[in-house]
Protein backbone atom coordinates (compact mmCIF):
# COMPACT_ATOMS: atom_id res chain seq x y z
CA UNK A 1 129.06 10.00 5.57
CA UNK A 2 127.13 9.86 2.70
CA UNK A 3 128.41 12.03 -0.67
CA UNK A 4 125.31 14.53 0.20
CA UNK A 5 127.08 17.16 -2.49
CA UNK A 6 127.16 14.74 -5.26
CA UNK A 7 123.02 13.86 -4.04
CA UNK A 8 122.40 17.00 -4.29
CA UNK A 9 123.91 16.90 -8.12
CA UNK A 10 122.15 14.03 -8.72
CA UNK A 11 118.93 16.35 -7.99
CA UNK A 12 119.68 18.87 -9.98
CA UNK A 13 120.46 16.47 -13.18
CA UNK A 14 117.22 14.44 -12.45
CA UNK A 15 115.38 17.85 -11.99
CA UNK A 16 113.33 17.18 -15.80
CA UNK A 17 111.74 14.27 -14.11
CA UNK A 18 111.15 15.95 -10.67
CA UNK A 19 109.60 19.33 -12.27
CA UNK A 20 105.81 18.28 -12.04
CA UNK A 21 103.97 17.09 -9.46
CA UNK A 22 104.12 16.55 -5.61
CA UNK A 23 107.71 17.19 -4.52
CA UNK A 24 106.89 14.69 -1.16
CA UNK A 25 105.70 12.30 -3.78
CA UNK A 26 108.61 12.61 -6.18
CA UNK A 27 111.24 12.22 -3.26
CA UNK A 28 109.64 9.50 -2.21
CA UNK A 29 109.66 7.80 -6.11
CA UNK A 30 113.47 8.70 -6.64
CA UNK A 31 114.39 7.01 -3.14
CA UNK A 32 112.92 4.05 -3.96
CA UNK A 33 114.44 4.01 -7.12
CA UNK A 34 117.56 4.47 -4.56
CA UNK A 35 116.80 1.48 -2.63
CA UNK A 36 116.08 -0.56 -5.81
CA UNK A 37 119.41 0.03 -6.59
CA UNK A 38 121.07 -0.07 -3.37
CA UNK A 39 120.14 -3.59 -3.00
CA UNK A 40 120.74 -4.63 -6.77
CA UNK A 41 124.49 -3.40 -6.17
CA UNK A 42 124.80 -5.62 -2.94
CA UNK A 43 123.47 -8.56 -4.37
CA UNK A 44 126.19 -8.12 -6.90
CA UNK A 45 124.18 -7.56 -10.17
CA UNK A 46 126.04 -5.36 -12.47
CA UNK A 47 125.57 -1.69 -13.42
CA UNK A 48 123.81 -3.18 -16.64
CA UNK A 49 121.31 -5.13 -15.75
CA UNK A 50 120.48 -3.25 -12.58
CA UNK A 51 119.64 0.04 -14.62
CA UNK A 52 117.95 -2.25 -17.40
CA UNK A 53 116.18 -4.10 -14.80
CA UNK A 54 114.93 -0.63 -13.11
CA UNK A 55 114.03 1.23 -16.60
CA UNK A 56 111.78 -1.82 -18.03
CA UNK A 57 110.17 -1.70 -14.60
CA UNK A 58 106.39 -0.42 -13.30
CA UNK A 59 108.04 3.16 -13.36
CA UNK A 60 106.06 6.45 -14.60
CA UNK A 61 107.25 7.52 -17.99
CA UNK A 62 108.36 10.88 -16.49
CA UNK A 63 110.66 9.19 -13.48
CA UNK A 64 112.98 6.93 -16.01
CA UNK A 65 115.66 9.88 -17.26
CA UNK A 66 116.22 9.68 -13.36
CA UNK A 67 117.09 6.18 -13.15
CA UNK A 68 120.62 6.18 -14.83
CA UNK A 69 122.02 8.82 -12.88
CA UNK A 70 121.08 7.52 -9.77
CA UNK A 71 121.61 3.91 -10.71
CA UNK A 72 125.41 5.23 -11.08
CA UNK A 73 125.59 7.11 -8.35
CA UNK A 74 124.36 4.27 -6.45
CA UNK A 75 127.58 2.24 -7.79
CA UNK A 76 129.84 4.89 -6.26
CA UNK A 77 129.07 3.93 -2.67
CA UNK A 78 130.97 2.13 -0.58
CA UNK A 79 129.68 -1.69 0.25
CA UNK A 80 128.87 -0.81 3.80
CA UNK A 81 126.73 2.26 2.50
CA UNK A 82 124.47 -0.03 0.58
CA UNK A 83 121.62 0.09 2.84
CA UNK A 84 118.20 1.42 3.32
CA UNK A 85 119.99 4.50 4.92
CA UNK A 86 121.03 5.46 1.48
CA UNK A 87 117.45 6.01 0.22
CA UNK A 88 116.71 7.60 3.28
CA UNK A 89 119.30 10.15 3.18
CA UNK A 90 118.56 10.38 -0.56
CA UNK A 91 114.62 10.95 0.37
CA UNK A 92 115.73 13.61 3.00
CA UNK A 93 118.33 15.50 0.91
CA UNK A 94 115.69 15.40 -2.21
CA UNK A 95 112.80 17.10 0.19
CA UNK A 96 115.39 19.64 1.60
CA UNK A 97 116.75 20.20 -1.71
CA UNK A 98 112.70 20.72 -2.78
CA UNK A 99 111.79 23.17 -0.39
């Protein structure tokens, strides 16, 4: 089971860079940054890179104070968790968590 608790933390923290906008669209924006991750991680890149690599990329100014928490959540999972199902359960706890 994913750590839904420590998601929802993960919400909360990143909530300066969810506060505007489309709440759908936001989800959708931190999940992929999720995914990003996810896959980064199981291709063995380190921590490091993986958030450097996700900060310098085509991300909206207001998105990138997310990407460090999640990128270390994201290094808390176990191998076999490092899937798309991550970002989806990230994408569905976000939009619950959103109202």
């Amino acid at each position: 089971m994913f750590r839904l608790p420590l998601c929802a933390l993960l919400i909360l923290t990143a909530a300066p860079a969810l506060a505007a906008s489309n709440a759908a669209e936001d989800c959708a924006v931190t999940a992929a940054i999720v995914a990003d991750a996810a896959a980064q991680c199981a291709k063995g890149s380190a921590q490091s890179d993986t958030l450097a690599t996700l900060t310098a990329g085509d991300l909206q100014a207001r998105f990138v104070p997310a990407v460090q928490p999640l990128v270390e959540w994201v290094y808390t999972l176990p191998a076999d968790q490092l899937t798309d199902e991550a970002a989806a359960a990230f994408e569905a706890a976000c939009r619950e968590q959103a109202g």
